[in-house]
N, C-alpha and C. Protein backbone atom coordinates (compact mmCIF):
# COMPACT_ATOMS: atom_id res chain seq x y z
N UNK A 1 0.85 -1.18 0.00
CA UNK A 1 0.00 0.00 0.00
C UNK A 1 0.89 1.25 0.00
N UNK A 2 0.69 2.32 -0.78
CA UNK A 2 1.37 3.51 -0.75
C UNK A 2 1.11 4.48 0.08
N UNK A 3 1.89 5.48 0.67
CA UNK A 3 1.94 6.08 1.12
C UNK A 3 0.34 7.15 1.13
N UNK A 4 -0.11 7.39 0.30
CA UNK A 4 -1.01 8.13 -0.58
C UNK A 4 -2.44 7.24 0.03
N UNK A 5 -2.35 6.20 -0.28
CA UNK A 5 -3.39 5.06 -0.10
C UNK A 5 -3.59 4.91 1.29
N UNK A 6 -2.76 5.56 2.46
CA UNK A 6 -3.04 5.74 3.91
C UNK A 6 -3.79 6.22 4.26
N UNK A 7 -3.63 7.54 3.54
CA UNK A 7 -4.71 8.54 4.06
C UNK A 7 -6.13 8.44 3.99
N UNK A 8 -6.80 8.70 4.56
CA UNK A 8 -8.24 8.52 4.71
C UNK A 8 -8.77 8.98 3.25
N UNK A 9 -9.72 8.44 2.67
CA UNK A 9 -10.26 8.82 1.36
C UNK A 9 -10.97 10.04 1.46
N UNK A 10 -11.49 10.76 2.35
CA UNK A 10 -12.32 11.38 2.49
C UNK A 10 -11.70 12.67 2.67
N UNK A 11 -10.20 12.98 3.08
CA UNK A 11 -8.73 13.86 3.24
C UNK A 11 -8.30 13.89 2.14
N UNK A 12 -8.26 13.09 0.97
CA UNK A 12 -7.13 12.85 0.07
C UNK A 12 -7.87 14.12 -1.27
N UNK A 13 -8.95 14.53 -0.77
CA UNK A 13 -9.16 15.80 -2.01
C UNK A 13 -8.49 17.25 -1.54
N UNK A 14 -7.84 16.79 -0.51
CA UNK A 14 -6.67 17.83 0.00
C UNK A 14 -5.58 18.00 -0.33
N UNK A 15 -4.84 17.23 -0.81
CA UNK A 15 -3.84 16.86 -1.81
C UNK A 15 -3.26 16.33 -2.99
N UNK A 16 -2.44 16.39 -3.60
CA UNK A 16 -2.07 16.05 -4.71
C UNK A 16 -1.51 14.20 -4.36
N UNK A 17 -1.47 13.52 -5.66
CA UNK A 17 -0.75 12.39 -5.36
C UNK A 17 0.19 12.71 -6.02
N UNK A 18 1.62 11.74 -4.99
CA UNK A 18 2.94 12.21 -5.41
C UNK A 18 3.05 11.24 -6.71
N UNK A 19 4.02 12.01 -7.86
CA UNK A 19 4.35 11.38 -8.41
C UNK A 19 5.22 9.97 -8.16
N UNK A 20 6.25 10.17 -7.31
CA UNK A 20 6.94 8.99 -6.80
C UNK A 20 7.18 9.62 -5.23
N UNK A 21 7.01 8.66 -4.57
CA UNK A 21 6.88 8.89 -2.98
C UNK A 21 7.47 7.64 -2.05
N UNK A 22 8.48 6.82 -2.61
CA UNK A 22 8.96 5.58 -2.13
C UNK A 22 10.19 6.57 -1.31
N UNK A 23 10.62 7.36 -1.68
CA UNK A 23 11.80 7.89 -0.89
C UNK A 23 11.33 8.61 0.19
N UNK A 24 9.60 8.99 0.31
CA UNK A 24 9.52 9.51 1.84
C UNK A 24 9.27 8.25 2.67
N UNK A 25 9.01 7.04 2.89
CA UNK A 25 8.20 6.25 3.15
C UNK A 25 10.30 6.18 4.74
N UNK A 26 11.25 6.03 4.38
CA UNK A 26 12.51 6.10 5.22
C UNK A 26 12.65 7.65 6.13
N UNK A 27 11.97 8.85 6.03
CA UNK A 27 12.61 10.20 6.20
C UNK A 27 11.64 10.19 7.34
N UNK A 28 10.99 9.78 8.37
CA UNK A 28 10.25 9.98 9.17
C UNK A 28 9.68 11.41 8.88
N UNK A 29 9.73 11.92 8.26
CA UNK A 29 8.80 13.32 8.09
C UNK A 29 7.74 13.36 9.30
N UNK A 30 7.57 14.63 10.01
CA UNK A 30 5.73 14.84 10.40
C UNK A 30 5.84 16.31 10.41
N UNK A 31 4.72 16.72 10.85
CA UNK A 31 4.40 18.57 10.86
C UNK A 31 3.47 18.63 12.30
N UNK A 32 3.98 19.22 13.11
CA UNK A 32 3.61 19.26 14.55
C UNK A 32 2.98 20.92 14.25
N UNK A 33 1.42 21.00 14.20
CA UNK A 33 1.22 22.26 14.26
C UNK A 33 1.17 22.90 15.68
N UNK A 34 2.04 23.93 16.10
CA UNK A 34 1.83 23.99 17.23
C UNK A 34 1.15 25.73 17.69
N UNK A 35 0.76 26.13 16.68
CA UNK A 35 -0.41 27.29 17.50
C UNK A 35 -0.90 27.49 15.97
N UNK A 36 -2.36 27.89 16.21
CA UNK A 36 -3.23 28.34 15.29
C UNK A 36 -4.71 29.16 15.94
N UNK A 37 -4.75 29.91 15.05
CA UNK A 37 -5.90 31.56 15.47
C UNK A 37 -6.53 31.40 13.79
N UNK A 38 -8.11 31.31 14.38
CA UNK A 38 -8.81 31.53 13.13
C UNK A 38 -9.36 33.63 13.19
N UNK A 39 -9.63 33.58 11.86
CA UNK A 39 -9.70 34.78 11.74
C UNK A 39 -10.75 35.45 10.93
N UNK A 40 -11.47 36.33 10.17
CA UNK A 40 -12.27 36.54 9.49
C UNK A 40 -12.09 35.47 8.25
N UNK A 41 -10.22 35.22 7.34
CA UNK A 41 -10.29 34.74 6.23
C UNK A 41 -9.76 33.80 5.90
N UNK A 42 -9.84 32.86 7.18
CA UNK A 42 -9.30 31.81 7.27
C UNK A 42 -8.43 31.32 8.52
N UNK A 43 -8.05 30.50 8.85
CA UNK A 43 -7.07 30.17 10.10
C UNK A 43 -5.45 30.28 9.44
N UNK A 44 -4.90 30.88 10.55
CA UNK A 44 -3.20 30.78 10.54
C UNK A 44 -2.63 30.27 11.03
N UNK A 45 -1.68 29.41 11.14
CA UNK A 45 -1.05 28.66 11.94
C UNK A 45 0.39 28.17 12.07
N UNK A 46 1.45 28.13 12.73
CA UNK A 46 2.63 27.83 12.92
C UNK A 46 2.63 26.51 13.61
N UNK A 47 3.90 25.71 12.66
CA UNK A 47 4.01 24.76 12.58
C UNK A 47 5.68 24.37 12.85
N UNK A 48 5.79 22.84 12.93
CA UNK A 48 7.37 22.42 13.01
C UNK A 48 7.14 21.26 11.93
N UNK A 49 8.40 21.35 11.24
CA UNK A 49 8.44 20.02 10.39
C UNK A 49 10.25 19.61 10.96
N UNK A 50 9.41 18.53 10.94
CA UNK A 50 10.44 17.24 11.55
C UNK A 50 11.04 16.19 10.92
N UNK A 51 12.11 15.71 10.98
CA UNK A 51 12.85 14.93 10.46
C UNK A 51 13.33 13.74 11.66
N UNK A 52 12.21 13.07 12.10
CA UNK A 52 12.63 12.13 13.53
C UNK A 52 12.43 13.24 14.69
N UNK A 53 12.98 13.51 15.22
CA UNK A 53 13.31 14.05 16.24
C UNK A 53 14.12 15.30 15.73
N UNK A 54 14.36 15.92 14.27
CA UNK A 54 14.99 16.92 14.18
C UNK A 54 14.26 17.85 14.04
N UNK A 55 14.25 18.92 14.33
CA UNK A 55 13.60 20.16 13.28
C UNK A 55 14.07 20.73 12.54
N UNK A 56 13.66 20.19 11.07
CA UNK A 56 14.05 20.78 9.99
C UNK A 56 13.73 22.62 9.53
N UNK A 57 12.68 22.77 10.02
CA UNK A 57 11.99 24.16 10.01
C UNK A 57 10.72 24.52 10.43
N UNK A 58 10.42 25.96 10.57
CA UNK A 58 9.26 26.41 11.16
C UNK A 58 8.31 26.99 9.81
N UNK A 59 7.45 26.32 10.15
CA UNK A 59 6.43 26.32 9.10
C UNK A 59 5.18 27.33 9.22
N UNK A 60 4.79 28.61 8.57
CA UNK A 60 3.98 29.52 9.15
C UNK A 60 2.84 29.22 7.35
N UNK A 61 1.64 30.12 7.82
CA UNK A 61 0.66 30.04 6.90
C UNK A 61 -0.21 31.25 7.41
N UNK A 62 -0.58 32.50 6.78
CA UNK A 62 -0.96 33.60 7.50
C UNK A 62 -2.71 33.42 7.14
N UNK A 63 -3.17 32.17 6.80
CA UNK A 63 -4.42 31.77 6.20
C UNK A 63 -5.81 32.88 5.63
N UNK A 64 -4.98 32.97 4.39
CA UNK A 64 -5.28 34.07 3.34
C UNK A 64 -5.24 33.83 2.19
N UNK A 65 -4.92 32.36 1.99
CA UNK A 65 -4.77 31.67 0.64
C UNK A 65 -3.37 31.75 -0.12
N UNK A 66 -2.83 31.96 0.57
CA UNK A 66 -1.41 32.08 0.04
C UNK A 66 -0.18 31.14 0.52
N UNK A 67 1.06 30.95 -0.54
CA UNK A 67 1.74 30.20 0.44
C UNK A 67 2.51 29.74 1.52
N UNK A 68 2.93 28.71 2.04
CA UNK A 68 3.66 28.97 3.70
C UNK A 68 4.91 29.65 3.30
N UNK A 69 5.07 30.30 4.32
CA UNK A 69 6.46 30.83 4.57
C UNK A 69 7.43 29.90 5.54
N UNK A 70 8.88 29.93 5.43
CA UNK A 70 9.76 29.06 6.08
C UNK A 70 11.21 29.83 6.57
N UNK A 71 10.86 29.09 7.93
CA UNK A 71 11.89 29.64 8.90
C UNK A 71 13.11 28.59 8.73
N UNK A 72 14.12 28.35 8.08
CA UNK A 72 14.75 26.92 7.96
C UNK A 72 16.01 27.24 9.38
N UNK A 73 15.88 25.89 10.42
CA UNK A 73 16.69 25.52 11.58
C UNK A 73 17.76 24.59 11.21
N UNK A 74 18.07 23.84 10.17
CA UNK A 74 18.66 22.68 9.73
C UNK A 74 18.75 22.85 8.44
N UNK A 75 19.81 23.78 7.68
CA UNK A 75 20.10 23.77 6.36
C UNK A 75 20.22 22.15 5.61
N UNK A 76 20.89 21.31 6.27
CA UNK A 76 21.17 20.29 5.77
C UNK A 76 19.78 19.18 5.26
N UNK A 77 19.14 19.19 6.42
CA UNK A 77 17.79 18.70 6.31
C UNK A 77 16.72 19.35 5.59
N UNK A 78 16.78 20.75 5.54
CA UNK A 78 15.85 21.45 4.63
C UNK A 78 16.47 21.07 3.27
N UNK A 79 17.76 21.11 2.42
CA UNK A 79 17.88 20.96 1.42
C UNK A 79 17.05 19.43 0.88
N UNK A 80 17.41 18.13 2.02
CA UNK A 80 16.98 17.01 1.72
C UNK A 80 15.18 17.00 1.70
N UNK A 81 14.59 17.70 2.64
CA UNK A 81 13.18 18.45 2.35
C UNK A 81 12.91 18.77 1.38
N UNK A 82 13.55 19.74 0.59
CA UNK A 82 13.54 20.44 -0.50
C UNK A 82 13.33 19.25 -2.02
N UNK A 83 14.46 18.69 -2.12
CA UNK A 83 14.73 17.86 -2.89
C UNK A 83 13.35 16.42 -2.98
N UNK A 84 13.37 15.76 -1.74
CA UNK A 84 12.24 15.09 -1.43
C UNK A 84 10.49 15.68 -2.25
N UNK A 85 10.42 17.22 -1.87
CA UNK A 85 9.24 17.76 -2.23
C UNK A 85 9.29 17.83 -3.66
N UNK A 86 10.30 18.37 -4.67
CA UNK A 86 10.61 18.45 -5.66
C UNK A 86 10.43 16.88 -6.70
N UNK A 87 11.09 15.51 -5.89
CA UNK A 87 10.60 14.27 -6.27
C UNK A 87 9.46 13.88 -6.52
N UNK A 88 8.55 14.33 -5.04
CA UNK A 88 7.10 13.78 -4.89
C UNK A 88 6.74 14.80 -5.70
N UNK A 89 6.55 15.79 -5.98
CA UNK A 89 5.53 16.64 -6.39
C UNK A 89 5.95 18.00 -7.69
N UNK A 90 7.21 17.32 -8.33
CA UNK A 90 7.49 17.80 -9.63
C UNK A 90 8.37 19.89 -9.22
N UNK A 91 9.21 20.04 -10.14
CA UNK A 91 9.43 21.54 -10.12
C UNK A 91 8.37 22.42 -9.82
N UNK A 92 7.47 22.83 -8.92
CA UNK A 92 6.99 23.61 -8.78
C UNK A 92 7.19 24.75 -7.37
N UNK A 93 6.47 25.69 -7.78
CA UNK A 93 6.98 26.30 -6.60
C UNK A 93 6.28 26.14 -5.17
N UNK A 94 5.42 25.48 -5.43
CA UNK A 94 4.25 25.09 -4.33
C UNK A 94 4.89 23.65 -4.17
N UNK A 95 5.99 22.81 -4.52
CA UNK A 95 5.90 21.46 -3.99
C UNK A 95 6.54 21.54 -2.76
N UNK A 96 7.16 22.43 -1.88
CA UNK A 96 7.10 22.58 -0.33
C UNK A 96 6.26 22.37 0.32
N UNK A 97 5.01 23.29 -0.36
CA UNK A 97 4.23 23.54 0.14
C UNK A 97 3.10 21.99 0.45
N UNK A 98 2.93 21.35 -0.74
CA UNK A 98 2.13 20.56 -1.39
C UNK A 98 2.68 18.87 -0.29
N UNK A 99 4.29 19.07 0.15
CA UNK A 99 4.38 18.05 0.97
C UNK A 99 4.05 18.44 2.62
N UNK A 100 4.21 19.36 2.71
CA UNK A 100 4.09 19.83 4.17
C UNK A 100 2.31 19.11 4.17
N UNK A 101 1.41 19.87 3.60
CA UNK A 101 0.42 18.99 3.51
C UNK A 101 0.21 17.49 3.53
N UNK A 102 0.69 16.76 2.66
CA UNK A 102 0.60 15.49 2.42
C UNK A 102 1.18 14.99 3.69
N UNK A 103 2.34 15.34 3.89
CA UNK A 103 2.73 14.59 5.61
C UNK A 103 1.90 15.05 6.44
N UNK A 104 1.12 16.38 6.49
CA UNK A 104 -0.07 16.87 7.90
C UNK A 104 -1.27 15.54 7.66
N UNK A 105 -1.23 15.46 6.17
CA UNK A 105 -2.60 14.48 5.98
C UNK A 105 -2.35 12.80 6.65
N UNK A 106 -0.89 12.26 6.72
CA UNK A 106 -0.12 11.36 6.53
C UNK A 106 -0.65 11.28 7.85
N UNK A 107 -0.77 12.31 8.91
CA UNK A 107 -1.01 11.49 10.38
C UNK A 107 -2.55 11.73 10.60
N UNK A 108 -3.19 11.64 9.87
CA UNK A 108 -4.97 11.47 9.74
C UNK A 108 -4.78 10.08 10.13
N UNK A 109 -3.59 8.99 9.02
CA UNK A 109 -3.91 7.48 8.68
C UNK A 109 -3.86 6.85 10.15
N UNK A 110 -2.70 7.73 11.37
CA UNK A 110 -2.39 6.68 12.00
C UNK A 110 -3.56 6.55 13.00
């Protein structure tokens, strides 16, 4: 079963499917949101993305429809972030964005 195929069916019109996603299935990825304020145009929220026990970076979203912004703590791990998002989810400029999601969706499955 793929990675993709975890997530609850009813979540998965939240995201894209990765093109190839066998290389996150080893990177323990998760996204620990840890404060969020809803607001007239949506909710905002700050986040941690993790690499095991590392923090790769701080993940913000000013929920306005636009995309996250990134605080990077771990150059080394953000590049492998980087690269990872770029695999699963093609040159775009939203595929940061597009995995940070897919791993938030990733802990719906467990």
């Amino acid at each position: 079963m793929s990675l993709y195929e975890t997530i609850p069916d009813y979540l998965r019109v939240y995201t894209q499917k990765p093109i190839e996603e066998s290389h996150l299935a080893g990177r323990n990825y998760s996204v620990i949101i840890v404060d969020e304020l809803e607001h007239s145009h949506g909710v905002a929220w700050v986040g941690h993305i993790m690499s095991g026990k590392k923090l790769v970076a701080v993940v913000e979203n000013a929920g306005r429809g636009g995309c996250n912004d990134y605080i990077v703590k771990d150059e080394a791990l953000w590049h492998t972030f980087a690269m990872d998002a770029y695999v699963a989810f093609g040159n775009s400029s939203e595929a940061k964005d597009t995995l940070v999601q897919f791993i938030d969706l990733l802990s719906e499955a467990v």
